[in-house]
PDB file of N, CA and C in Angstrom:
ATOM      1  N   UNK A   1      22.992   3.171 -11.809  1.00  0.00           N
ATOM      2  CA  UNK A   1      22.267   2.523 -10.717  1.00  0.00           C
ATOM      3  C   UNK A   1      23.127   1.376 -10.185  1.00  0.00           C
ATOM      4  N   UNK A   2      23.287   1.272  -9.088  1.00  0.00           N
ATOM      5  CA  UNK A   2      24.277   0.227  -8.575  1.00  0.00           C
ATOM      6  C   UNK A   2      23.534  -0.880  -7.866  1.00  0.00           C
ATOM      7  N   UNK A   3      24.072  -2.077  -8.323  1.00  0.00           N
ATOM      8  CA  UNK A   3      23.358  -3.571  -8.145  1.00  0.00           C
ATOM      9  C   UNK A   3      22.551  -3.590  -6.579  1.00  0.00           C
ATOM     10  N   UNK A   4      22.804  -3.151  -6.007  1.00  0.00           N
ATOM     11  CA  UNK A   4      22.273  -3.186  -4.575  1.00  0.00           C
ATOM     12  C   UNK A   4      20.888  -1.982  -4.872  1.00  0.00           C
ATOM     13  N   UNK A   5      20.715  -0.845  -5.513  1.00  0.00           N
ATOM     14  CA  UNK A   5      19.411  -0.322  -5.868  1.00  0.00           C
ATOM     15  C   UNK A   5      18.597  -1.252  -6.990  1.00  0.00           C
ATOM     16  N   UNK A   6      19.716  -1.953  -7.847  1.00  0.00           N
ATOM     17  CA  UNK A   6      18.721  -2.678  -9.156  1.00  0.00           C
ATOM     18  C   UNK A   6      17.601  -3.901  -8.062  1.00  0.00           C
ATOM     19  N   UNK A   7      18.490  -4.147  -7.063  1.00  0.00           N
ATOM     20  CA  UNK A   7      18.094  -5.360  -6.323  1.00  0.00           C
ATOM     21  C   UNK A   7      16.851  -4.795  -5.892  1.00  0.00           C
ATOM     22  N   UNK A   8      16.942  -3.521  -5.022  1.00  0.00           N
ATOM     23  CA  UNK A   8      15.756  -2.992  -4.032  1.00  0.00           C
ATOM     24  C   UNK A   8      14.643  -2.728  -4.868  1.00  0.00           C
ATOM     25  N   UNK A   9      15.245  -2.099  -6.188  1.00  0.00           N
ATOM     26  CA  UNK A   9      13.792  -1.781  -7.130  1.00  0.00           C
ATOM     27  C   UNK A   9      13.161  -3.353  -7.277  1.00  0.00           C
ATOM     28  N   UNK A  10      13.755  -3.800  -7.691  1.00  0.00           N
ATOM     29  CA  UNK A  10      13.110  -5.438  -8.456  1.00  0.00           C
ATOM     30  C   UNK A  10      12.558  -5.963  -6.835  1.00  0.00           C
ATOM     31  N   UNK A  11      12.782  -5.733  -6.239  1.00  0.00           N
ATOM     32  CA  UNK A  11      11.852  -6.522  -4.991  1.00  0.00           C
ATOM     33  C   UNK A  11      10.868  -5.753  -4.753  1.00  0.00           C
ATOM     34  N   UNK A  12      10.728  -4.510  -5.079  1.00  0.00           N
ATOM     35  CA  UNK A  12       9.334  -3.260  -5.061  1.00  0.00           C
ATOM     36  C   UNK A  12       8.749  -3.786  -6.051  1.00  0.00           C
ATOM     37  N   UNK A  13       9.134  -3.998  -7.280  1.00  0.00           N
ATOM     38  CA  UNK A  13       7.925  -4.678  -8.022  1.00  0.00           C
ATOM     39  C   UNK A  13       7.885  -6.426  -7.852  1.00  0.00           C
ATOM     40  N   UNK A  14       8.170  -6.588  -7.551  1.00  0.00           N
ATOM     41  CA  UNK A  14       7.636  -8.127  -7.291  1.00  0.00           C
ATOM     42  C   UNK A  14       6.801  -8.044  -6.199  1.00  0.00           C
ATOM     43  N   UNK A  15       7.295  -7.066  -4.766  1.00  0.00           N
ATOM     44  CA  UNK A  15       5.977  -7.105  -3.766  1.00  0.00           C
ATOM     45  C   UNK A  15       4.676  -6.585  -5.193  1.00  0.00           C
ATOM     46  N   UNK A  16       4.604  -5.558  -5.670  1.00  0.00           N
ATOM     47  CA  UNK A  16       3.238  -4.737  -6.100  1.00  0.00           C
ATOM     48  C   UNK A  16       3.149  -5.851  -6.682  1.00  0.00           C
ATOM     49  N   UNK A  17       3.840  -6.547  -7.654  1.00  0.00           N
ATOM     50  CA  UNK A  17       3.318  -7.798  -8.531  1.00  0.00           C
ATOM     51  C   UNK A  17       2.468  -8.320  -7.377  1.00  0.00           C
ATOM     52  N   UNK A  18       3.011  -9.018  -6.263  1.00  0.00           N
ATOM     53  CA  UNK A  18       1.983 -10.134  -5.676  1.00  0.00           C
ATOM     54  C   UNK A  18       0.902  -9.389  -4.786  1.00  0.00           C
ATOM     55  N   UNK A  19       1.028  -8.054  -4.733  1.00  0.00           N
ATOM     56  CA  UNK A  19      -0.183  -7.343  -4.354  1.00  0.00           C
ATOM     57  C   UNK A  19      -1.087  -7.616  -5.376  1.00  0.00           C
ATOM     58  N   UNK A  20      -0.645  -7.015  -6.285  1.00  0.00           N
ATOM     59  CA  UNK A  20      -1.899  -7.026  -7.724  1.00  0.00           C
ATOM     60  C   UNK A  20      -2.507  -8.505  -7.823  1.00  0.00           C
ATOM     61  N   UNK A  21      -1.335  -9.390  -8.116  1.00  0.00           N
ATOM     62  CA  UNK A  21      -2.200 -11.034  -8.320  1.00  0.00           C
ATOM     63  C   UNK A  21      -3.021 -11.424  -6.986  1.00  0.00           C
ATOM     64  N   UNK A  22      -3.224 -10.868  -5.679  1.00  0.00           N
ATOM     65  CA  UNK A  22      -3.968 -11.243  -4.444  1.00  0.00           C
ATOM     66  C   UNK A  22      -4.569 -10.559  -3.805  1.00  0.00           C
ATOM     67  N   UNK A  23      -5.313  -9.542  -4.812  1.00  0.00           N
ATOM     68  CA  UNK A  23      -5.838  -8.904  -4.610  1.00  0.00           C
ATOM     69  C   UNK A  23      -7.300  -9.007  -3.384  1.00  0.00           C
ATOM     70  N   UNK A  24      -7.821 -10.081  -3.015  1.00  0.00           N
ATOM     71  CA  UNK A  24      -8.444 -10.747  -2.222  1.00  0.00           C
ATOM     72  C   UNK A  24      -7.626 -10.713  -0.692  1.00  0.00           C
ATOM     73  N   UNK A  25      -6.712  -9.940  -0.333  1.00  0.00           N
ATOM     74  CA  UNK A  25      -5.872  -9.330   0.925  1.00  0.00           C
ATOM     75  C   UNK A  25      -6.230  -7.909   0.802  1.00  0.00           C
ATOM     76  N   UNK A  26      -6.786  -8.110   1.659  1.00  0.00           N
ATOM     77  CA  UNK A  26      -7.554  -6.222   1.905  1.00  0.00           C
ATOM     78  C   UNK A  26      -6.633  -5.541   2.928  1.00  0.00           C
ATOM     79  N   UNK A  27      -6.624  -4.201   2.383  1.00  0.00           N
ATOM     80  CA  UNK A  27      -5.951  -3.375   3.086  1.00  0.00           C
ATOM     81  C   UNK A  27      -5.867  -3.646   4.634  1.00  0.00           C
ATOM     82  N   UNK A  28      -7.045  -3.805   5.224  1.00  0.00           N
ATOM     83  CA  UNK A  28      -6.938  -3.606   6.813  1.00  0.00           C
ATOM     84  C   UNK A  28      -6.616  -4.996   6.960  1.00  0.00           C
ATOM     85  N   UNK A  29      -6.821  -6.269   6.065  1.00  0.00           N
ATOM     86  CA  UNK A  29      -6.279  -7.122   6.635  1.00  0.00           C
ATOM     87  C   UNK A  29      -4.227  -6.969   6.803  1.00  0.00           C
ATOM     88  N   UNK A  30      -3.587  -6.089   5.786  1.00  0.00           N
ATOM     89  CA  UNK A  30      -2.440  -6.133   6.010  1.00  0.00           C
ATOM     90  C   UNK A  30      -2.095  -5.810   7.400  1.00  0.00           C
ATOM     91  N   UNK A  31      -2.792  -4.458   7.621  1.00  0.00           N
ATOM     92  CA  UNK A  31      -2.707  -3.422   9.035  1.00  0.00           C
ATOM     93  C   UNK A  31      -2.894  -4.092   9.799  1.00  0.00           C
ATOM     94  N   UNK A  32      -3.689  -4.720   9.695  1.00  0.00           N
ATOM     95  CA  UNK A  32      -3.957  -6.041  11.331  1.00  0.00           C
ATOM     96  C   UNK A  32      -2.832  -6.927  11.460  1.00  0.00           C
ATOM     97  N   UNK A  33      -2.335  -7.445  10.112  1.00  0.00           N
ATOM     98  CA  UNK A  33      -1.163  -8.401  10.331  1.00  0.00           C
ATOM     99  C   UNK A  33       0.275  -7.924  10.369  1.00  0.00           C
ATOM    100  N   UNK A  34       0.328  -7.409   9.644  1.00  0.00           N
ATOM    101  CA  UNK A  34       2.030  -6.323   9.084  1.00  0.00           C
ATOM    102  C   UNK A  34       1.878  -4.958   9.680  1.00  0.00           C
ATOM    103  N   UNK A  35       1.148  -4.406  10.030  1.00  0.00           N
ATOM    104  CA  UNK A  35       1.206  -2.890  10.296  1.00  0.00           C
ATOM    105  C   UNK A  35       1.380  -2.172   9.078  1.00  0.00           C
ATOM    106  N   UNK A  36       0.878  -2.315   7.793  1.00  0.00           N
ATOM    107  CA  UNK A  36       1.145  -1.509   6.427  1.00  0.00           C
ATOM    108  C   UNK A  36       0.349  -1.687   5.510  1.00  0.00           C
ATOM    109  N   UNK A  37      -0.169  -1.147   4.718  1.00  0.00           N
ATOM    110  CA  UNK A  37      -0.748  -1.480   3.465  1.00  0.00           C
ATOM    111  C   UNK A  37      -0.186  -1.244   2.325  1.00  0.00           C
ATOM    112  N   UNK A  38      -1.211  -1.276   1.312  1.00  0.00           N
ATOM    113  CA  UNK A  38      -1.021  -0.028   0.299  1.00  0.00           C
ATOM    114  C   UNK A  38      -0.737   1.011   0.206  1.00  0.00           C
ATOM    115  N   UNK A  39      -1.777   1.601   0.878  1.00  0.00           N
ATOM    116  CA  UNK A  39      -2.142   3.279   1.200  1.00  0.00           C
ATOM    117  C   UNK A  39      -0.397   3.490   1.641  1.00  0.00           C
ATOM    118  N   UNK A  40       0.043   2.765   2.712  1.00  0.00           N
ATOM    119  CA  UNK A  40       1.275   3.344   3.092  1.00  0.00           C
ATOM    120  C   UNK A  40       2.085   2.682   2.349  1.00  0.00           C
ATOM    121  N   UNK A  41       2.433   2.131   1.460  1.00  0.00           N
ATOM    122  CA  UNK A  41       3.517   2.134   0.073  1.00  0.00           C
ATOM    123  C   UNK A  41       3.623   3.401  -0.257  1.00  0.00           C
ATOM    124  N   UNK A  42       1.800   3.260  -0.596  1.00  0.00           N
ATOM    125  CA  UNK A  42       1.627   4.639  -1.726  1.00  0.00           C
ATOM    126  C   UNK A  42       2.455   6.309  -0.615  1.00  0.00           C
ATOM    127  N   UNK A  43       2.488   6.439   0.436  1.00  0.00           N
ATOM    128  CA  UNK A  43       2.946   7.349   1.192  1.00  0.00           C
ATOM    129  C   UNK A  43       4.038   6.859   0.876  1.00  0.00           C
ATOM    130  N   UNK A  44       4.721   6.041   1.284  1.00  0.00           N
ATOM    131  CA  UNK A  44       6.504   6.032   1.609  1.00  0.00           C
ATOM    132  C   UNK A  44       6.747   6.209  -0.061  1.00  0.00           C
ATOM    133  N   UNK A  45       6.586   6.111  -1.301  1.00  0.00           N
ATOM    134  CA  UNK A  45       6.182   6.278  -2.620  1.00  0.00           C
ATOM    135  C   UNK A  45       6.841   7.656  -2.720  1.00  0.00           C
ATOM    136  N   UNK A  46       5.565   8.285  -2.070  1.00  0.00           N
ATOM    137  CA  UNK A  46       5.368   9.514  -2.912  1.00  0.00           C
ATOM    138  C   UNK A  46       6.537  10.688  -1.918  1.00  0.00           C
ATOM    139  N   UNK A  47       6.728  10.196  -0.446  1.00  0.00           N
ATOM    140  CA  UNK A  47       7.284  10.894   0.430  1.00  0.00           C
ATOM    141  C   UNK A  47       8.904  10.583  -0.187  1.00  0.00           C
ATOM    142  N   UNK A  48       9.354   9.552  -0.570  1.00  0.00           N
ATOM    143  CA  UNK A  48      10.849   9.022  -1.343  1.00  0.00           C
ATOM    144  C   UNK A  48      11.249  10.008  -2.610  1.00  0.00           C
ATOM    145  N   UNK A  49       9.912  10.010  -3.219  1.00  0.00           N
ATOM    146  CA  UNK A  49       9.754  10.776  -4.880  1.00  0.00           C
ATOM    147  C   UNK A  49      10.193  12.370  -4.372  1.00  0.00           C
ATOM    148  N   UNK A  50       9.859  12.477  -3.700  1.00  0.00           N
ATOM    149  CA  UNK A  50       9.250  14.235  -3.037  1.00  0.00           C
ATOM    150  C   UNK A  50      10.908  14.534  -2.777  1.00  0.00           C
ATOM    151  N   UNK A  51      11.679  13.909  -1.777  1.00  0.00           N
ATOM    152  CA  UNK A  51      13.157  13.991  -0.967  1.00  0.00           C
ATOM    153  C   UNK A  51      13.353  14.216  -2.288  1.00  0.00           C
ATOM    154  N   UNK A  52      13.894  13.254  -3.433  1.00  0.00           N
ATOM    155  CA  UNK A  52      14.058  13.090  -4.639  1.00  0.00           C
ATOM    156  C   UNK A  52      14.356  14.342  -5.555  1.00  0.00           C
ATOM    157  N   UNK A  53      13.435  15.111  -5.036  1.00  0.00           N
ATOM    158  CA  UNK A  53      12.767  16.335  -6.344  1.00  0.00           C
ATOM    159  C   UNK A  53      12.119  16.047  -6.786  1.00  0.00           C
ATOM    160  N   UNK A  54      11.465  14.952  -6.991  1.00  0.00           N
ATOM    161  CA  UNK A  54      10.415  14.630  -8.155  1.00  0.00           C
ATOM    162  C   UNK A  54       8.677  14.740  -7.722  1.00  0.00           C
ATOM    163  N   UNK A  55       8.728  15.710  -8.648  1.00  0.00           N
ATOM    164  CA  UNK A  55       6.985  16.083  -8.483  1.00  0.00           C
ATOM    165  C   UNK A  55       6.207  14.623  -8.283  1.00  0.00           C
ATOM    166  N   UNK A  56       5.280  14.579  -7.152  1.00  0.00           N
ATOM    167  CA  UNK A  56       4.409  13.249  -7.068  1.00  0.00           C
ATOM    168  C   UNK A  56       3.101  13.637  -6.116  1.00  0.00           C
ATOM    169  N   UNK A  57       2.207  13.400  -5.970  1.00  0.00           N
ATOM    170  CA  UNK A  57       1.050  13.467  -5.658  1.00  0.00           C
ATOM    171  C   UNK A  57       0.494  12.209  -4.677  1.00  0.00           C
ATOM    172  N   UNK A  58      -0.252  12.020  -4.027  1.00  0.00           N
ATOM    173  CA  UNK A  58      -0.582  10.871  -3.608  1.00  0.00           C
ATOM    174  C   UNK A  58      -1.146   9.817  -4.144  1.00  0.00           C
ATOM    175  N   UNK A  59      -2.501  10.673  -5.153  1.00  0.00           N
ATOM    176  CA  UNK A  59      -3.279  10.003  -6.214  1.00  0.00           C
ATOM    177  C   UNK A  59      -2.371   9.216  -7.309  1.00  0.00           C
ATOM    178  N   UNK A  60      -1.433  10.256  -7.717  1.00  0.00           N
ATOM    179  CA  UNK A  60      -0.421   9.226  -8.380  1.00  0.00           C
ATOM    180  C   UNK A  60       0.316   8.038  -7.868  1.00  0.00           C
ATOM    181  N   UNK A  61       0.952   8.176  -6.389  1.00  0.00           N
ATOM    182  CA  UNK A  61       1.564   7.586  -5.559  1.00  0.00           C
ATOM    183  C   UNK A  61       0.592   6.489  -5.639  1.00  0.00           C
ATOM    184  N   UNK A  62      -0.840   6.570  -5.446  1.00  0.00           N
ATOM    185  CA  UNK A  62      -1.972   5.297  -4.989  1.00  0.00           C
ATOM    186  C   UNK A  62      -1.541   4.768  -6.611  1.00  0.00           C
ATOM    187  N   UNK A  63      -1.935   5.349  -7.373  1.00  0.00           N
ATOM    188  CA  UNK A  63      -1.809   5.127  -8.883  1.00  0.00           C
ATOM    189  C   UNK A  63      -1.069   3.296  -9.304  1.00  0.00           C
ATOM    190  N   UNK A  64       0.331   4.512  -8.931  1.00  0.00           N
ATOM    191  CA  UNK A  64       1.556   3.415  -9.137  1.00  0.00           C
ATOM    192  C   UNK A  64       1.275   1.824  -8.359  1.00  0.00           C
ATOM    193  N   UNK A  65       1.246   2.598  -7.059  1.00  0.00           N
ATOM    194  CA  UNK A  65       1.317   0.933  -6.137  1.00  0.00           C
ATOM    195  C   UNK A  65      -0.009   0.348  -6.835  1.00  0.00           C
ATOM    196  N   UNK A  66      -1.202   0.709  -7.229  1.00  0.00           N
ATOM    197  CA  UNK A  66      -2.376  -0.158  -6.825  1.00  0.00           C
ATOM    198  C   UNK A  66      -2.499  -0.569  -8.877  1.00  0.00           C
ATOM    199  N   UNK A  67      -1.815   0.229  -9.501  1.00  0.00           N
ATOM    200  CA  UNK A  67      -1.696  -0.170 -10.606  1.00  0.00           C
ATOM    201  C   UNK A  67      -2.254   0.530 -12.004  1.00  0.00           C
ATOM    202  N   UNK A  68      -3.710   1.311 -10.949  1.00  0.00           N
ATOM    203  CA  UNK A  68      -5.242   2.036 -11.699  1.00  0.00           C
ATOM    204  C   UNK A  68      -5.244   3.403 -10.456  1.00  0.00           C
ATOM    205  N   UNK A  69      -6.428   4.174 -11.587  1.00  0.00           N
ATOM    206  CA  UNK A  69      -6.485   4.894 -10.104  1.00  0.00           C
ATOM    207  C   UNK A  69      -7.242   4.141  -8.899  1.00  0.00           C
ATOM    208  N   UNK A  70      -7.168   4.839  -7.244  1.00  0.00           N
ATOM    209  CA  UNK A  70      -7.333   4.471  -6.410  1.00  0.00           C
ATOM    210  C   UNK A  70      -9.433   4.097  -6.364  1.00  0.00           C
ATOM    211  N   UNK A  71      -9.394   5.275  -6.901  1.00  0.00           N
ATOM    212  CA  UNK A  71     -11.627   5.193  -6.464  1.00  0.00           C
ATOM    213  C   UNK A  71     -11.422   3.540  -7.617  1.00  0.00           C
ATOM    214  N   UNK A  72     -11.397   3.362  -8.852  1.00  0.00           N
ATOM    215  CA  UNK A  72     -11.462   2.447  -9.508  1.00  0.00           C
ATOM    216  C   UNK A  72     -10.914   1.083  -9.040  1.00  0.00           C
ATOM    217  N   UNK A  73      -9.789   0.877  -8.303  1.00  0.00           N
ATOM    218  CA  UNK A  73      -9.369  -0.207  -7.845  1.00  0.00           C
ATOM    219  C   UNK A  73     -10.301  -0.955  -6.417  1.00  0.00           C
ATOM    220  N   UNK A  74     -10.560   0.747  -5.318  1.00  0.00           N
ATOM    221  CA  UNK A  74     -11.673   0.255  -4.342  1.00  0.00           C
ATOM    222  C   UNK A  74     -12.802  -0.028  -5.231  1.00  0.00           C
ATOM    223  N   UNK A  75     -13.391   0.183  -5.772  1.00  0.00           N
ATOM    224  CA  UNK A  75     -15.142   0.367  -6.286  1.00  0.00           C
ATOM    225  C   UNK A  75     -14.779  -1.331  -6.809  1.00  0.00           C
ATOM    226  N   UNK A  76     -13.717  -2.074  -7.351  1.00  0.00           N
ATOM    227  CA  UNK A  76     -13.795  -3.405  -8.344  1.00  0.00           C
ATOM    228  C   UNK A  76     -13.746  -3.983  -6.599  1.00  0.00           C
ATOM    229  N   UNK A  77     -12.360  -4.470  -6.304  1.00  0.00           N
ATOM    230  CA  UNK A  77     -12.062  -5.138  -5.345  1.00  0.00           C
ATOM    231  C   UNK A  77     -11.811  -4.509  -3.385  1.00  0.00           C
ATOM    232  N   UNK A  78     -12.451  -3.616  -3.310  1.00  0.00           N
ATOM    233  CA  UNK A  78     -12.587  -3.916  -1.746  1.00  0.00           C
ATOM    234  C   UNK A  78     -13.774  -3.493  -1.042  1.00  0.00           C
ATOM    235  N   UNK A  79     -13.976  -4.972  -0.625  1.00  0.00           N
ATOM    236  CA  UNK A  79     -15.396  -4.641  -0.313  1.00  0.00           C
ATOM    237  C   UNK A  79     -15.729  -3.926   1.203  1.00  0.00           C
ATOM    238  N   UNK A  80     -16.691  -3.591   1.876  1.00  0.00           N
ATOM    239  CA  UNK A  80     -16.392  -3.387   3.636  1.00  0.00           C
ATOM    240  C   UNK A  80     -15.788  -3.787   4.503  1.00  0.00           C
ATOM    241  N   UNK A  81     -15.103  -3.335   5.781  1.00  0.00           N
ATOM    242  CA  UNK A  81     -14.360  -4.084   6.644  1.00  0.00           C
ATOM    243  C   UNK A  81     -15.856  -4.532   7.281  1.00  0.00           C
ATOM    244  N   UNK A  82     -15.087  -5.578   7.707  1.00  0.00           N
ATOM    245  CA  UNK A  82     -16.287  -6.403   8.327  1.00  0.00           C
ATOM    246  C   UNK A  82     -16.018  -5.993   9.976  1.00  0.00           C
ATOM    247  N   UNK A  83     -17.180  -6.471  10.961  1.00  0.00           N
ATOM    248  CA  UNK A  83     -16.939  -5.781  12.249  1.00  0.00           C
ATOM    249  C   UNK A  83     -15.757  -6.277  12.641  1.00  0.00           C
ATOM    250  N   UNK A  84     -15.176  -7.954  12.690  1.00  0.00           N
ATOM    251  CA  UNK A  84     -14.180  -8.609  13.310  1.00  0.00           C
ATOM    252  C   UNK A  84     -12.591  -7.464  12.862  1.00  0.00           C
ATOM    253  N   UNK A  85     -12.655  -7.304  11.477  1.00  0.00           N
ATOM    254  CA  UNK A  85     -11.325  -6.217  10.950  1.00  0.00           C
ATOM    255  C   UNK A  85     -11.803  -5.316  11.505  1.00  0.00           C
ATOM    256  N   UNK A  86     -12.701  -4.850  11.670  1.00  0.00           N
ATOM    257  CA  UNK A  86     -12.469  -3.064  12.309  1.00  0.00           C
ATOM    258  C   UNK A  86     -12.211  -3.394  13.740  1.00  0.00           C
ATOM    259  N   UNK A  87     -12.344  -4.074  14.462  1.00  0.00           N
ATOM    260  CA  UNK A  87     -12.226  -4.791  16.011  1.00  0.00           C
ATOM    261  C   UNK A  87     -10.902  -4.817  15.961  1.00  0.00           C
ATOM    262  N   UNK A  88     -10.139  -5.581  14.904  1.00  0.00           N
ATOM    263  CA  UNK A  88      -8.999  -5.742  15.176  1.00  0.00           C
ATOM    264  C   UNK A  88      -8.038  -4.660  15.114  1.00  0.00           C
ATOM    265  N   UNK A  89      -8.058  -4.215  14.323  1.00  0.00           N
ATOM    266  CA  UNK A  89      -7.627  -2.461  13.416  1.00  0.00           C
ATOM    267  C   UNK A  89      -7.849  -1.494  14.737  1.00  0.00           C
ATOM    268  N   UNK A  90      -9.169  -1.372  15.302  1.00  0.00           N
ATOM    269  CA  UNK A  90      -8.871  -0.356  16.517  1.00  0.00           C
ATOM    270  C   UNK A  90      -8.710  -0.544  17.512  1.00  0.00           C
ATOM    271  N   UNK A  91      -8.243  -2.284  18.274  1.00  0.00           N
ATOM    272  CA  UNK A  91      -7.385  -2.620  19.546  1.00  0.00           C
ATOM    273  C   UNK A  91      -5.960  -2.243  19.163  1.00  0.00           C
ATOM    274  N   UNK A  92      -5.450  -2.498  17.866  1.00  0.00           N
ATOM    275  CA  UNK A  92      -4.124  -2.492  17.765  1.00  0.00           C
ATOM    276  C   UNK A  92      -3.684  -0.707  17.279  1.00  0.00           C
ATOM    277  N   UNK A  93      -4.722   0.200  16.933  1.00  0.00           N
ATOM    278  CA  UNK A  93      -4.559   1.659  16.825  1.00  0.00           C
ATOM    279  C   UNK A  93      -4.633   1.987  18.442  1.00  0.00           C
ATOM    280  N   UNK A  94      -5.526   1.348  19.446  1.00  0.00           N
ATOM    281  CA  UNK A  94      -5.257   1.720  20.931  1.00  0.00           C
ATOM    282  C   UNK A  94      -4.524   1.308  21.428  1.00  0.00           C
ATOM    283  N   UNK A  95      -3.865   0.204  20.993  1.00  0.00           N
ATOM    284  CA  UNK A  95      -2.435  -0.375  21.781  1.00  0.00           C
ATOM    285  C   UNK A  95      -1.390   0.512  21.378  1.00  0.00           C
ATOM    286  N   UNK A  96      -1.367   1.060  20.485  1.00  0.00           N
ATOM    287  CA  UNK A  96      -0.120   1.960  20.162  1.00  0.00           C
ATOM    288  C   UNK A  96      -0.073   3.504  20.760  1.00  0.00           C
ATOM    289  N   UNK A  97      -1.261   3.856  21.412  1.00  0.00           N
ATOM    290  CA  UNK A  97      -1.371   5.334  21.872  1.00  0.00           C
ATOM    291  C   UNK A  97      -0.642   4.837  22.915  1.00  0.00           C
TER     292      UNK A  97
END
């Protein structure tokens, strides 16, 4: 592994690290601010693994990034988007069509 991948891995887990410790940043709040979440870690994840050869799934893909499986991590910590996040979430899904 050459220092420039040791680098890229160790900054993938330090983001999931400070995902996991802030957990109180909800998905759609990322999408409203960054354009990304979880969910799409967990895609670019499993779509990287896949090029790779390596057997991966999405559920696993959610797995990895979120730490647990996915139903168990929503059901503890995310609660409803509230109307103001879904407001925001579908001006900025119609600004992009």
């Amino acid at each position: 592994m050459s220092k420039q991948t040791e680098i890229e891995a160790a900054v993938l887990r330090r983001l999931l690290k400070h995902l996991d410790e802030n957990k109180s940043v909800q998905n759609i709040d990322l999408m409203n601010l960054a354009g990304f979440c979880r969910n799409c870690l967990s895609k670019w994840y499993m779509a990287e693994a896949q090029e790779q050869g390596v057997a991966m799934d999405y559920d696993k893909a959610r797995e990895f990034v979120y730490g647990e499986p996915y139903d168990t991590w929503k059901a503890k910590y995310q609660p409803e988007a509230t109307p103001e996040q879904l407001a925001t979430f579908n001006a900025k899904s119609e600004s992009k069509k």
